[in-house]
PDB file of N, CA and C in Angstrom:
ATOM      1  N   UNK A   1     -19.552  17.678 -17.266  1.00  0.00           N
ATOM      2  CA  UNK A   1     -19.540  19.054 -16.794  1.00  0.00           C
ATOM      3  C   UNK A   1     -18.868  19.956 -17.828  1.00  0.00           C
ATOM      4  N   UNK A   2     -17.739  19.059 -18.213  1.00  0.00           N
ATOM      5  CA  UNK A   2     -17.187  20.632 -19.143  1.00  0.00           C
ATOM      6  C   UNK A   2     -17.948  20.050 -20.694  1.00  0.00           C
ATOM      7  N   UNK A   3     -18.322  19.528 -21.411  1.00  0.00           N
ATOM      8  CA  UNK A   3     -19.376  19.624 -22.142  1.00  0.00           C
ATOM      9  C   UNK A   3     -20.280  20.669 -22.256  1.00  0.00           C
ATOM     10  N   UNK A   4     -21.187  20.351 -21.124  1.00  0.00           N
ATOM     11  CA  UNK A   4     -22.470  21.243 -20.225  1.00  0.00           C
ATOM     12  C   UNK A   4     -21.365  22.382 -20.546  1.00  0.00           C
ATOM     13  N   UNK A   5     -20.829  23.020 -19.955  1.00  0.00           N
ATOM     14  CA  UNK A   5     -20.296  24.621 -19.805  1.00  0.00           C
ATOM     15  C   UNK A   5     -19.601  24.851 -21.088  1.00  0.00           C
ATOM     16  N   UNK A   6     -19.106  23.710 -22.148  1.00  0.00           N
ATOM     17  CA  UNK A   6     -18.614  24.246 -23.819  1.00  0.00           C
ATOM     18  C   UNK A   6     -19.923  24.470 -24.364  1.00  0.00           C
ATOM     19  N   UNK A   7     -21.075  23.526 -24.312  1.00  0.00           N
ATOM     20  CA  UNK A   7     -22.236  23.890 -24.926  1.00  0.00           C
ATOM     21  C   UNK A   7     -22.876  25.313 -24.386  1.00  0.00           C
ATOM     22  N   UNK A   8     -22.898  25.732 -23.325  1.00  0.00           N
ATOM     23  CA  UNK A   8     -23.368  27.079 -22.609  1.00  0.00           C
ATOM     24  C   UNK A   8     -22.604  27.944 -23.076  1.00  0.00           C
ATOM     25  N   UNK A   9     -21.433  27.972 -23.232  1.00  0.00           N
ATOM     26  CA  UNK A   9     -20.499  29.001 -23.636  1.00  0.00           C
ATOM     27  C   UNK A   9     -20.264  29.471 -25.320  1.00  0.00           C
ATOM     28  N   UNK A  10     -20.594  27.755 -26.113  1.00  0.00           N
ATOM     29  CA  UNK A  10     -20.772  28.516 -27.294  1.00  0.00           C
ATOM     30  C   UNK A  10     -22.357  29.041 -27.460  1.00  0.00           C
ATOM     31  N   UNK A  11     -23.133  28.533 -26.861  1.00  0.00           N
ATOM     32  CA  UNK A  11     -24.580  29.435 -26.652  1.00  0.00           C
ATOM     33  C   UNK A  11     -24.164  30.557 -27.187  1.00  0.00           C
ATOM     34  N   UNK A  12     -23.724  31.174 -25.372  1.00  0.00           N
ATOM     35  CA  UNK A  12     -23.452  32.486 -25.148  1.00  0.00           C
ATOM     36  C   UNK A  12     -22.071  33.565 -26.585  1.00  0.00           C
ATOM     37  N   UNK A  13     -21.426  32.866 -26.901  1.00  0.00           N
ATOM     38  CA  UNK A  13     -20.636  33.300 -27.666  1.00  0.00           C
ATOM     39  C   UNK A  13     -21.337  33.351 -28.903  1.00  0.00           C
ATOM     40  N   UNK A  14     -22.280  32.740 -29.346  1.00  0.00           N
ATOM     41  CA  UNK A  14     -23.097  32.753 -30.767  1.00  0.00           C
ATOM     42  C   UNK A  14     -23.729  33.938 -30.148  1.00  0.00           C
ATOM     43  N   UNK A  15     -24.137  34.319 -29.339  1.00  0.00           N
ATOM     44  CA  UNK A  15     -25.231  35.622 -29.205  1.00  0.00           C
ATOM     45  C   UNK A  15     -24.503  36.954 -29.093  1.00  0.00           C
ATOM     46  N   UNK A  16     -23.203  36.881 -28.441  1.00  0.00           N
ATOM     47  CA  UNK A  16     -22.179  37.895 -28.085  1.00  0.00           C
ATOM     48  C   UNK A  16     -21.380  38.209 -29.076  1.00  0.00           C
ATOM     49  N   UNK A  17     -20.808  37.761 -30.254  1.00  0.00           N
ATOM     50  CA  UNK A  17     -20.172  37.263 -31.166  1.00  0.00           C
ATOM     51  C   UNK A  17     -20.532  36.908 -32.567  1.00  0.00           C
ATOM     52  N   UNK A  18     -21.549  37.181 -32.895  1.00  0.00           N
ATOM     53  CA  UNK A  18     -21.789  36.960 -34.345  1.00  0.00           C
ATOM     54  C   UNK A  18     -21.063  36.942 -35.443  1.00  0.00           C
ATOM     55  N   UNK A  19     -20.253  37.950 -35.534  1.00  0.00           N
ATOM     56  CA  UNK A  19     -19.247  37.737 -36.147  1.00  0.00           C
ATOM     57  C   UNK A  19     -17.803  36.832 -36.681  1.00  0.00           C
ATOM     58  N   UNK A  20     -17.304  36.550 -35.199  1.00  0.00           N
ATOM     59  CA  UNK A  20     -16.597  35.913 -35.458  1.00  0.00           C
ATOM     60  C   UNK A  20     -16.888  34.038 -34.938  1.00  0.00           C
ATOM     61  N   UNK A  21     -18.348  33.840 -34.160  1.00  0.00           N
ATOM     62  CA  UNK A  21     -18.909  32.653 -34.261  1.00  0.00           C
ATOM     63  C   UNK A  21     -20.372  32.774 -35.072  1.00  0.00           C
ATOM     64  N   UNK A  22     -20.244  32.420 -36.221  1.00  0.00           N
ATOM     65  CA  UNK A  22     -21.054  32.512 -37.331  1.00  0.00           C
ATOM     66  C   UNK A  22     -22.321  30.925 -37.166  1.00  0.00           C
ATOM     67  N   UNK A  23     -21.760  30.060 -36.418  1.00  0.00           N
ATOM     68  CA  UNK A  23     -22.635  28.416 -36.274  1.00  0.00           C
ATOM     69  C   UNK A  23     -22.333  28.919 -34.985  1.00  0.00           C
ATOM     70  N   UNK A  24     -23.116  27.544 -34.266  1.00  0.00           N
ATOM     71  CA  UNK A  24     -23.513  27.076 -33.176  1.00  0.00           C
ATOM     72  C   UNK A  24     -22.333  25.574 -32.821  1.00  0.00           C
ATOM     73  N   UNK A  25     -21.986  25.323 -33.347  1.00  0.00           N
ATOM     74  CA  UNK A  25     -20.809  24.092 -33.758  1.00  0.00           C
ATOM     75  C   UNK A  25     -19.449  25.128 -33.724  1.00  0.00           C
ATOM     76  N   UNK A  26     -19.118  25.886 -34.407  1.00  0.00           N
ATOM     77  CA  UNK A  26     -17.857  26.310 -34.047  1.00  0.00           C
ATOM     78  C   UNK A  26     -18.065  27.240 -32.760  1.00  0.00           C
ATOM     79  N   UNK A  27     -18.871  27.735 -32.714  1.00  0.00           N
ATOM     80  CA  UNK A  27     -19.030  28.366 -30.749  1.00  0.00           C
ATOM     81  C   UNK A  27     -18.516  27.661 -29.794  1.00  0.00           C
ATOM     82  N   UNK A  28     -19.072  26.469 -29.927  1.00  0.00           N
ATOM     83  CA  UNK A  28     -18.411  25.176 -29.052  1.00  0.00           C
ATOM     84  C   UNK A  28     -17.372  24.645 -29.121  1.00  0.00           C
ATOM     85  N   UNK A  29     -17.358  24.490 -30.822  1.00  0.00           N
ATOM     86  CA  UNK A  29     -15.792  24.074 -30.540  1.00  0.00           C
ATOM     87  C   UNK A  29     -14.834  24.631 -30.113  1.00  0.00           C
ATOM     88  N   UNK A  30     -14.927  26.380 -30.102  1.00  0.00           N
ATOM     89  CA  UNK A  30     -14.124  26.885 -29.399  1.00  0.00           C
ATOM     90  C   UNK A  30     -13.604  27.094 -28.198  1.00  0.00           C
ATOM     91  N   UNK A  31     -15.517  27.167 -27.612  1.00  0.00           N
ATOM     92  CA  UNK A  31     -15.380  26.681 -26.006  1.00  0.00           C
ATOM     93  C   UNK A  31     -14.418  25.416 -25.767  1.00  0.00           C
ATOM     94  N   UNK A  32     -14.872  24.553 -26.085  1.00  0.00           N
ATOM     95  CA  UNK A  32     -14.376  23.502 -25.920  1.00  0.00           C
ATOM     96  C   UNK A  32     -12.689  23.217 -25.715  1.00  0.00           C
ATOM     97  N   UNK A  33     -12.513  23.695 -27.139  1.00  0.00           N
ATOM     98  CA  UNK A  33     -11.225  23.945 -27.304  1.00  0.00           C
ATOM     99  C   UNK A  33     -10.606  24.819 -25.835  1.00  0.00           C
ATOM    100  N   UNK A  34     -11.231  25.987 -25.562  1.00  0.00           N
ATOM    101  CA  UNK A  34     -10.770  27.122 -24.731  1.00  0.00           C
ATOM    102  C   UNK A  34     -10.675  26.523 -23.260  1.00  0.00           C
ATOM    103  N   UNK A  35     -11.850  26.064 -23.289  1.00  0.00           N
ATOM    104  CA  UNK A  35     -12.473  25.267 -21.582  1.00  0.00           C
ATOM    105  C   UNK A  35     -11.357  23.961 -21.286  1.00  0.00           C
ATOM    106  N   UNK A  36     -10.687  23.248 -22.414  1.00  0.00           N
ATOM    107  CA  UNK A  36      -9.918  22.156 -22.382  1.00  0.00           C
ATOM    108  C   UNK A  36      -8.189  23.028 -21.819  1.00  0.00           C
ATOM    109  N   UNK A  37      -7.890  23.877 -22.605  1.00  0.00           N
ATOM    110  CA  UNK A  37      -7.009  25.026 -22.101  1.00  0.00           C
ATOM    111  C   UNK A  37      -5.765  24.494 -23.638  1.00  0.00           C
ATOM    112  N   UNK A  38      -6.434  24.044 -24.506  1.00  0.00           N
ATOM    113  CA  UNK A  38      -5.840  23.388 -25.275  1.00  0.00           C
ATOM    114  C   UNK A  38      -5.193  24.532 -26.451  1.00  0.00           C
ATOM    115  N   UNK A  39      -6.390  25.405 -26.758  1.00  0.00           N
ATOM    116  CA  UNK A  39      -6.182  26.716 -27.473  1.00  0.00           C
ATOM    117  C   UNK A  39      -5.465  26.689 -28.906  1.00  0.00           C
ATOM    118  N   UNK A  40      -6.512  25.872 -29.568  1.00  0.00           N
ATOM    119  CA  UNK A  40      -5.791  25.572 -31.200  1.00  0.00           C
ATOM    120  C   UNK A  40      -5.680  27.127 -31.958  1.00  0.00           C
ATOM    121  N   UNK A  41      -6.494  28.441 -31.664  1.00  0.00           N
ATOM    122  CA  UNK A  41      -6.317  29.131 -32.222  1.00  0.00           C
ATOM    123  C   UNK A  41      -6.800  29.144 -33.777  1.00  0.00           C
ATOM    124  N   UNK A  42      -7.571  28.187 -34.176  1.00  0.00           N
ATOM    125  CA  UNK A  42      -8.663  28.218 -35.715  1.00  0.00           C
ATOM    126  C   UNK A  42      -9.393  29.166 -35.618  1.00  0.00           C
ATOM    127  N   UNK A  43     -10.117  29.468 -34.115  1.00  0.00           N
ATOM    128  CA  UNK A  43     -11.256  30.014 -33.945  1.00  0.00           C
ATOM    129  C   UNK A  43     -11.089  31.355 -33.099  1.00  0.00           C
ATOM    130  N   UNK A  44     -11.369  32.609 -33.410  1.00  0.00           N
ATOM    131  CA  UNK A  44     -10.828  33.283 -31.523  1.00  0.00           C
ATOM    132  C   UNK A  44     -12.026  34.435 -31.972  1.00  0.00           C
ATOM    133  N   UNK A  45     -11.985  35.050 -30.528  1.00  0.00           N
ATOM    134  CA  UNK A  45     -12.982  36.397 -30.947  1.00  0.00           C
ATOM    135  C   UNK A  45     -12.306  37.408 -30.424  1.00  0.00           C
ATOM    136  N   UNK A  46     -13.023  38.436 -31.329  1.00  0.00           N
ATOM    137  CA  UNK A  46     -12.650  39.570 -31.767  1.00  0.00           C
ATOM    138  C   UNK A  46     -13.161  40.585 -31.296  1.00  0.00           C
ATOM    139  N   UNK A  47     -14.310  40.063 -30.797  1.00  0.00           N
ATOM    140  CA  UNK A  47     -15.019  41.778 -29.831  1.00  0.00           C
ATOM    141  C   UNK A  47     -14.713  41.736 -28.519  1.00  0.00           C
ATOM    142  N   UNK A  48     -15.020  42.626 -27.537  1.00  0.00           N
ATOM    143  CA  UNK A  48     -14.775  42.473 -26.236  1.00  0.00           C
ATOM    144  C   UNK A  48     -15.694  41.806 -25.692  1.00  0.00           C
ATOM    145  N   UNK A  49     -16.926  41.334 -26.195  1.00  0.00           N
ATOM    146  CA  UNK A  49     -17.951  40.792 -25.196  1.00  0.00           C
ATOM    147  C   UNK A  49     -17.331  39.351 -25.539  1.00  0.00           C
ATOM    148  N   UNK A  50     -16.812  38.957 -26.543  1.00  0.00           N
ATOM    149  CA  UNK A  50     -16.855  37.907 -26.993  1.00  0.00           C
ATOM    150  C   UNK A  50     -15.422  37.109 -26.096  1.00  0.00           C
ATOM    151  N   UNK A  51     -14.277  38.201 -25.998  1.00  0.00           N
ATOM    152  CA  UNK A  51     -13.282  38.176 -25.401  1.00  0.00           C
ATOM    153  C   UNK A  51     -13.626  37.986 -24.055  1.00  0.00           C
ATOM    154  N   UNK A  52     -14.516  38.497 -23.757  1.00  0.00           N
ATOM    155  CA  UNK A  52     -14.991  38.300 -22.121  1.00  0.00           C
ATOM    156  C   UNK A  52     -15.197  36.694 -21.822  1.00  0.00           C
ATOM    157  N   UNK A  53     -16.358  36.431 -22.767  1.00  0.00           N
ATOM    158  CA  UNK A  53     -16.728  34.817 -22.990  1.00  0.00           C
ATOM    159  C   UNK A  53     -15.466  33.853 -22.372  1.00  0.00           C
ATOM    160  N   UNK A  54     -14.663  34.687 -23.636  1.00  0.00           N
ATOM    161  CA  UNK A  54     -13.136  33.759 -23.822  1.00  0.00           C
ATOM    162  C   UNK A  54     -12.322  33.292 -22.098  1.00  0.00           C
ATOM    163  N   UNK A  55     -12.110  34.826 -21.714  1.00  0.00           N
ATOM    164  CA  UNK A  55     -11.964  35.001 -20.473  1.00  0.00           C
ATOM    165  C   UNK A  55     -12.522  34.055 -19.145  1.00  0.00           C
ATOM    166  N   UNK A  56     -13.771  33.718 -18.930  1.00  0.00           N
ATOM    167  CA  UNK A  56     -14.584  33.537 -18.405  1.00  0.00           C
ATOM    168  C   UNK A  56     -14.239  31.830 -18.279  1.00  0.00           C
ATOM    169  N   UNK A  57     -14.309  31.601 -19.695  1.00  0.00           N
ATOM    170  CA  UNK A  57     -14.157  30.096 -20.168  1.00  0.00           C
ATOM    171  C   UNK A  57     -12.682  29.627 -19.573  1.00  0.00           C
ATOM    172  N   UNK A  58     -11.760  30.122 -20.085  1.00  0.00           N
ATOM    173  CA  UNK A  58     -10.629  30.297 -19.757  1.00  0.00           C
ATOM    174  C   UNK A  58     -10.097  29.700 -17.961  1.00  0.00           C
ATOM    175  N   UNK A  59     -10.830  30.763 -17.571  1.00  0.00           N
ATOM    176  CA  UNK A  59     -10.923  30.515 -15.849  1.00  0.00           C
ATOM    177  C   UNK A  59     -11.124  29.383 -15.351  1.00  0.00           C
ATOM    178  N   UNK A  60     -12.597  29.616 -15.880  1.00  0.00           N
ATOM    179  CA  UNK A  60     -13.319  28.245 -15.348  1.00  0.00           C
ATOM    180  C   UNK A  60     -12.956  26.953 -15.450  1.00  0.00           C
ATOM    181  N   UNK A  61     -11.594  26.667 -17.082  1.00  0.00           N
ATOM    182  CA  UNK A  61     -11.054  25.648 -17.296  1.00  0.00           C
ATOM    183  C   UNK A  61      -9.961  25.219 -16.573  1.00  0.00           C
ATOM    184  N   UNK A  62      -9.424  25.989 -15.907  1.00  0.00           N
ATOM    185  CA  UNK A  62      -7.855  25.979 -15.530  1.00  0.00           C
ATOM    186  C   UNK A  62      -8.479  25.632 -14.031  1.00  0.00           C
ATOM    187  N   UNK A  63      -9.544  26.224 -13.414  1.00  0.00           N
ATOM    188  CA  UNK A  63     -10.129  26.135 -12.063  1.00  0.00           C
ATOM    189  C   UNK A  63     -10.914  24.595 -12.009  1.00  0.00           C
ATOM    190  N   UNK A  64     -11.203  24.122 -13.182  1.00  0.00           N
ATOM    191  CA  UNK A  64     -11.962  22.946 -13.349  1.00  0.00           C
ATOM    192  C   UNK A  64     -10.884  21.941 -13.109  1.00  0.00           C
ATOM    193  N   UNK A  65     -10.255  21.710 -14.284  1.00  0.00           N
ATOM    194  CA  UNK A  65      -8.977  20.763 -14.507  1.00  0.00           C
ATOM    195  C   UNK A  65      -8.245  20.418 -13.476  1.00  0.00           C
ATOM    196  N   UNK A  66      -8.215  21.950 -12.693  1.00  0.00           N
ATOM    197  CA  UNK A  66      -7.395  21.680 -11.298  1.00  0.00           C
ATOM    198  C   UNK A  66      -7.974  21.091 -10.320  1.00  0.00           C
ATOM    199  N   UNK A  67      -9.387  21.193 -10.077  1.00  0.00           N
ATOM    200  CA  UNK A  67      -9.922  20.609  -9.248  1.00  0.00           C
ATOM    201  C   UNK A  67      -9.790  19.009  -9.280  1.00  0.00           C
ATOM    202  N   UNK A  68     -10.482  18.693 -11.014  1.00  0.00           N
ATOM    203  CA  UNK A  68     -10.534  17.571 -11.058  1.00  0.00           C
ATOM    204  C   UNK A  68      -9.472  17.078 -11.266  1.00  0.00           C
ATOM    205  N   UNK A  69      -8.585  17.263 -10.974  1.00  0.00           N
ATOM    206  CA  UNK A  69      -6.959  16.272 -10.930  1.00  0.00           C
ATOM    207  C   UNK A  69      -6.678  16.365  -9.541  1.00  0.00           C
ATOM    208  N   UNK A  70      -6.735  17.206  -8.827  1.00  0.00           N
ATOM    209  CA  UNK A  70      -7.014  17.206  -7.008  1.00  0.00           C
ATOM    210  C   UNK A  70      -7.966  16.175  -6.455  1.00  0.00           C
ATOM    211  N   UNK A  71      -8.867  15.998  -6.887  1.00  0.00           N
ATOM    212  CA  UNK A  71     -10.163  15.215  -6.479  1.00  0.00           C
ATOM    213  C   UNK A  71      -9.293  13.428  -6.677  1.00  0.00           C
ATOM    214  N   UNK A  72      -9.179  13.192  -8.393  1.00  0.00           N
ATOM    215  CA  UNK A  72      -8.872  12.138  -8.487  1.00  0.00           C
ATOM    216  C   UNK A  72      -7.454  11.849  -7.810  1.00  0.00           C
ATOM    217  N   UNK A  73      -6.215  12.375  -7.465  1.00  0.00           N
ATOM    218  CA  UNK A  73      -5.243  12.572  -7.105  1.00  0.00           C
ATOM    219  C   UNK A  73      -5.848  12.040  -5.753  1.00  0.00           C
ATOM    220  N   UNK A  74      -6.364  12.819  -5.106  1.00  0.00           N
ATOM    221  CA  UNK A  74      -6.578  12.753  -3.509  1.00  0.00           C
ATOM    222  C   UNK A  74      -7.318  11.019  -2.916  1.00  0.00           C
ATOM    223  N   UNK A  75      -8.109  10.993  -4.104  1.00  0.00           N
ATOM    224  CA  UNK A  75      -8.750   8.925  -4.316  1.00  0.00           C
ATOM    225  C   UNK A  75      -7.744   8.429  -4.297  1.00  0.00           C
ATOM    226  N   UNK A  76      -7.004   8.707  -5.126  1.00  0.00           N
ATOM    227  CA  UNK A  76      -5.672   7.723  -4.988  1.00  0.00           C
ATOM    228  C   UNK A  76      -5.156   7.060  -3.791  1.00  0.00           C
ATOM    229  N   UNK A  77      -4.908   8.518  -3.417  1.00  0.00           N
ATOM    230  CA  UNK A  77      -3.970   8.934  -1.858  1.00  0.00           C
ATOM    231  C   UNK A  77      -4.729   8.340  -1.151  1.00  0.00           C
ATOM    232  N   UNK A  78      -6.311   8.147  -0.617  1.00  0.00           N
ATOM    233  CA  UNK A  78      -6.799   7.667   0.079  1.00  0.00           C
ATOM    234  C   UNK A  78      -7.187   6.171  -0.342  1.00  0.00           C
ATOM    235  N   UNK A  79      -7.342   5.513  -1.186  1.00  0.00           N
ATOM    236  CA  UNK A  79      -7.301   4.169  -1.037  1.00  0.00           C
ATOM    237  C   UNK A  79      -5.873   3.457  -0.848  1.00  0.00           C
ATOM    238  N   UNK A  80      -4.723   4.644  -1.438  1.00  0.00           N
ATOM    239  CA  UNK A  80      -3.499   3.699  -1.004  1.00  0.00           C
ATOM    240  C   UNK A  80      -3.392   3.459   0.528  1.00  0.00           C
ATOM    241  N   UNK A  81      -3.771   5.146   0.940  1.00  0.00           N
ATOM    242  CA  UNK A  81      -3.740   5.238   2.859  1.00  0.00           C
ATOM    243  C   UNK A  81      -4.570   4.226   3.607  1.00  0.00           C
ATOM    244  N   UNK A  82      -5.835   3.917   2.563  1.00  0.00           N
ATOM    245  CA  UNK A  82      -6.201   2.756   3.306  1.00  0.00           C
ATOM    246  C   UNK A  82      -5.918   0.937   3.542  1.00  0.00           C
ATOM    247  N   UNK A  83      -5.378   0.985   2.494  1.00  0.00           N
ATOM    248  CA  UNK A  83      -4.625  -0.214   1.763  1.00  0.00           C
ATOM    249  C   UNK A  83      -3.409   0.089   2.886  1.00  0.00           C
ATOM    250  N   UNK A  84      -2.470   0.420   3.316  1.00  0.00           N
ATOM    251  CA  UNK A  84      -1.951   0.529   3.873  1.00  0.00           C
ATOM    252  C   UNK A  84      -2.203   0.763   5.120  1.00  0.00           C
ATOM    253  N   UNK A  85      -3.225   1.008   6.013  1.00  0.00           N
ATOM    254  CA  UNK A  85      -3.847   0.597   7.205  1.00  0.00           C
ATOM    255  C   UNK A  85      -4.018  -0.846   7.214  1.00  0.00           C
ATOM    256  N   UNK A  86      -4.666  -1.069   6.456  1.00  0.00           N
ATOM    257  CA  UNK A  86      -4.828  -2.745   6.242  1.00  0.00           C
ATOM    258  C   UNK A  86      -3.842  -3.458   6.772  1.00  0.00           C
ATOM    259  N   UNK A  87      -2.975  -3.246   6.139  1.00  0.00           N
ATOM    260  CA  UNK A  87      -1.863  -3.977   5.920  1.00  0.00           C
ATOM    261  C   UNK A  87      -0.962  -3.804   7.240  1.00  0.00           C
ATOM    262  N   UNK A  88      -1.111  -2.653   8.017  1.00  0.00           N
ATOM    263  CA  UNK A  88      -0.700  -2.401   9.417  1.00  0.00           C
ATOM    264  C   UNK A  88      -1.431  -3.208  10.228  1.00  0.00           C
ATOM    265  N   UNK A  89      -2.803  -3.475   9.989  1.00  0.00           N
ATOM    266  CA  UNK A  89      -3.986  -4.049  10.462  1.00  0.00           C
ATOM    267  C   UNK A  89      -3.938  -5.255  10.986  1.00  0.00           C
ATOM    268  N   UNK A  90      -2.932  -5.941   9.682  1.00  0.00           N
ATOM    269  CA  UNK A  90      -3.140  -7.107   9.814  1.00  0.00           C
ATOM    270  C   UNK A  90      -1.591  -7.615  10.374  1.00  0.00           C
ATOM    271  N   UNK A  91      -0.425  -6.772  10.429  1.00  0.00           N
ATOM    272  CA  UNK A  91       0.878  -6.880  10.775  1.00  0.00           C
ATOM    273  C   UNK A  91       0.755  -6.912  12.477  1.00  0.00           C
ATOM    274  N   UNK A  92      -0.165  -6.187  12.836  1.00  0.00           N
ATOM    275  CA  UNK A  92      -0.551  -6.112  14.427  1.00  0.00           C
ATOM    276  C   UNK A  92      -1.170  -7.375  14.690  1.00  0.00           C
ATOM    277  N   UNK A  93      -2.027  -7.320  14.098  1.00  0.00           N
ATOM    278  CA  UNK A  93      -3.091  -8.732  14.814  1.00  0.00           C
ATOM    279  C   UNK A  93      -1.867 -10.042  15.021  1.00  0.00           C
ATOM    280  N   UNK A  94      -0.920  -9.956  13.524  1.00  0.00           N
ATOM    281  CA  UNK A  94      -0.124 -11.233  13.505  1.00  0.00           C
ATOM    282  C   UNK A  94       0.737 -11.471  14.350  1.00  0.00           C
ATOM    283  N   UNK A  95       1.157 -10.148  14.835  1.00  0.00           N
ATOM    284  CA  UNK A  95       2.421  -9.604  16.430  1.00  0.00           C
ATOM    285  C   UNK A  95       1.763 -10.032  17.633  1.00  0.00           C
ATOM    286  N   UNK A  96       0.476  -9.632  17.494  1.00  0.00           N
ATOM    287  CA  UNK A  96      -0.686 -10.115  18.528  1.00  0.00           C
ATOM    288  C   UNK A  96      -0.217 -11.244  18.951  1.00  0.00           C
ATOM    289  N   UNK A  97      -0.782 -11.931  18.046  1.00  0.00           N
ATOM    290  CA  UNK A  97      -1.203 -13.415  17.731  1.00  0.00           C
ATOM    291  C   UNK A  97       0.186 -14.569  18.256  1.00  0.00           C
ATOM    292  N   UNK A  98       1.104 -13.779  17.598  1.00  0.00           N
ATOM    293  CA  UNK A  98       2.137 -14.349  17.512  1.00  0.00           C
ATOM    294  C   UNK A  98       3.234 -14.407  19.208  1.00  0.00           C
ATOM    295  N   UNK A  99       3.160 -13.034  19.793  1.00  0.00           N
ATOM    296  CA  UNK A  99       2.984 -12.907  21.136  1.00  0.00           C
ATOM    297  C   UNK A  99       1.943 -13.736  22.381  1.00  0.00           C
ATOM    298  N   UNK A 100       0.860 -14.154  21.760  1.00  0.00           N
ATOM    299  CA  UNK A 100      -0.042 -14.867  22.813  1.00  0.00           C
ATOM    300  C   UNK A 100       0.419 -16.285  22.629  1.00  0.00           C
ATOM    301  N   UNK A 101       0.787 -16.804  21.888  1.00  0.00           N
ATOM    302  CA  UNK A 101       1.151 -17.376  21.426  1.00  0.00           C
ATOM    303  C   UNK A 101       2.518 -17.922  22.018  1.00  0.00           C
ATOM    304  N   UNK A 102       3.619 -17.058  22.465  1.00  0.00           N
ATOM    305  CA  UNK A 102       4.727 -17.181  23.218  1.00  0.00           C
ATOM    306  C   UNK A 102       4.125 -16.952  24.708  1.00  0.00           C
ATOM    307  N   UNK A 103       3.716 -16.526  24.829  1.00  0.00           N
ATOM    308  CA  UNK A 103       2.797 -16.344  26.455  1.00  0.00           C
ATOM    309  C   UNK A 103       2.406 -17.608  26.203  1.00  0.00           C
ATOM    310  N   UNK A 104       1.678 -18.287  26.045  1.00  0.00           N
ATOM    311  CA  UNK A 104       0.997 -19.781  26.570  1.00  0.00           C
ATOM    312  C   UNK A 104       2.134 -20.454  26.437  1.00  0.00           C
ATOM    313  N   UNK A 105       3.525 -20.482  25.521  1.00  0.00           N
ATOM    314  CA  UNK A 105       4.406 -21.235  25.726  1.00  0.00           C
ATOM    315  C   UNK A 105       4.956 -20.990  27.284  1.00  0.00           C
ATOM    316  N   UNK A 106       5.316 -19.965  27.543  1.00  0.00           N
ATOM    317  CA  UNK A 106       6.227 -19.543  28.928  1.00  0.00           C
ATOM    318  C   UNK A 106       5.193 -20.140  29.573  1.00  0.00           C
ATOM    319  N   UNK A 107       3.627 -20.159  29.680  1.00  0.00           N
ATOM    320  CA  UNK A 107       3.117 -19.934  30.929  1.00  0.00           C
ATOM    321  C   UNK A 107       3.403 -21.804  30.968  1.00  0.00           C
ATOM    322  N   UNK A 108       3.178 -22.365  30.011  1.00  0.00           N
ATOM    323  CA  UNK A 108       3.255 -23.655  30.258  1.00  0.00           C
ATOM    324  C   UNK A 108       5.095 -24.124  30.954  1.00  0.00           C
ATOM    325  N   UNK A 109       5.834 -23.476  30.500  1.00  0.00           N
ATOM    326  CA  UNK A 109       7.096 -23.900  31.029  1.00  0.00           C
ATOM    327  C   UNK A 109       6.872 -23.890  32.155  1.00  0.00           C
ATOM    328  N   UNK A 110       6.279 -22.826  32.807  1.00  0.00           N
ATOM    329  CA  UNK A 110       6.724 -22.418  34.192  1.00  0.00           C
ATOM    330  C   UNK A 110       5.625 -22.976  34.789  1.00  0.00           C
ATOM    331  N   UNK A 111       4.319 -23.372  34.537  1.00  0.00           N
ATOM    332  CA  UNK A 111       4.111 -24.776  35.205  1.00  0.00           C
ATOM    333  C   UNK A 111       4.706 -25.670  35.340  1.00  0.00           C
ATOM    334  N   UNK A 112       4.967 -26.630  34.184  1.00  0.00           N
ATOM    335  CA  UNK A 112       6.284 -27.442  34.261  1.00  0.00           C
ATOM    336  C   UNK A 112       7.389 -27.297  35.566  1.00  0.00           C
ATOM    337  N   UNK A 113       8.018 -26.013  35.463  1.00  0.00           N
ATOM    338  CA  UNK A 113       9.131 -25.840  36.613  1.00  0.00           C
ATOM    339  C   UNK A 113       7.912 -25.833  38.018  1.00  0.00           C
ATOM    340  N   UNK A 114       7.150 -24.880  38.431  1.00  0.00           N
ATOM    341  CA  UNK A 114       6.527 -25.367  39.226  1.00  0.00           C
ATOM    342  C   UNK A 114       6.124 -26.573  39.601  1.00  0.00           C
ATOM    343  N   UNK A 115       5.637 -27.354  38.714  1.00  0.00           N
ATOM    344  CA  UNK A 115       5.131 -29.060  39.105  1.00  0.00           C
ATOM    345  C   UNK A 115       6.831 -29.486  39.201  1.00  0.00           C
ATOM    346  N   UNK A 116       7.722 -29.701  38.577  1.00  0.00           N
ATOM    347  CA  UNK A 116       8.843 -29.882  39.224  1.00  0.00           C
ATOM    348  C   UNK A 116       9.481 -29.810  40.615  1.00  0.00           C
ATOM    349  N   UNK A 117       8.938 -27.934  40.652  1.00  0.00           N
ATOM    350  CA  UNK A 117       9.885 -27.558  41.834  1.00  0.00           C
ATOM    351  C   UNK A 117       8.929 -28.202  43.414  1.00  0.00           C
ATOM    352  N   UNK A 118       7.397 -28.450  43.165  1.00  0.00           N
ATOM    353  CA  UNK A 118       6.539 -28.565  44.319  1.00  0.00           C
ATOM    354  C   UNK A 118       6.997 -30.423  44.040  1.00  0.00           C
ATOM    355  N   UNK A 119       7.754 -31.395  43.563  1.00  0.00           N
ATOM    356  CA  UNK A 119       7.683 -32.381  44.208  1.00  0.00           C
ATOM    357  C   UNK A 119       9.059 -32.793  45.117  1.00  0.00           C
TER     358      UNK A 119
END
């Protein structure tokens, strides 16, 4: 995605910008540079349409980046949350288990005392 939108943007900046993006390669790299939010400053423009570009790019990088660190951030959060259901999952069943388990002991005692107490 941000490729796709450095390549579109130095497009657009080679057509807006002639001047100060002279190739099709440094257009991009600037995008690139700009869209990353990295801003080496080799490259910058100088007109207002071109500044607009800049602008535009700018946005879209800081709105991108953020997303995609929200997105992967939030995977995280949800396979740990589920990993940790699991693991509740299986702490219950074993309480379960482990409870029925003492129930058939009692129930058998107290047969026992019953067959005791009925002779």
């Amino acid at each position: 995605m941000t490729v796709s939108v450095a390549l579109l943007g130095g497009l657009v900046a080679t057509f807006v910008d002639e001047k100060d993006f002279q190739s099709f390669g440094d257009a991009t790299w600037w995008a690139l540079v700009t869209l990353t939010t990295v801003g080496y400053g080799d490259i910058v423009p100088t007109t207002t349409a071109g500044r607009a570009v800049g602008s535009a790019l700018i946005v879209f990088g800081v709105t991108f980046l953020s997303f995609l660190t929200a997105t992967i951030t939030s995977l995280f959060v949800s396979v740990d949350r589920e990993r940790q259901q699991a693991e509740e999952r299986m702490r219950h069943e074993a309480a379960e288990s482990e409870t029925r388990a003492l129930l058939l002991q009692l129930d058998k005692r107290l047969d026992s005392i019953e067959t005791k107490l009925d002779q």
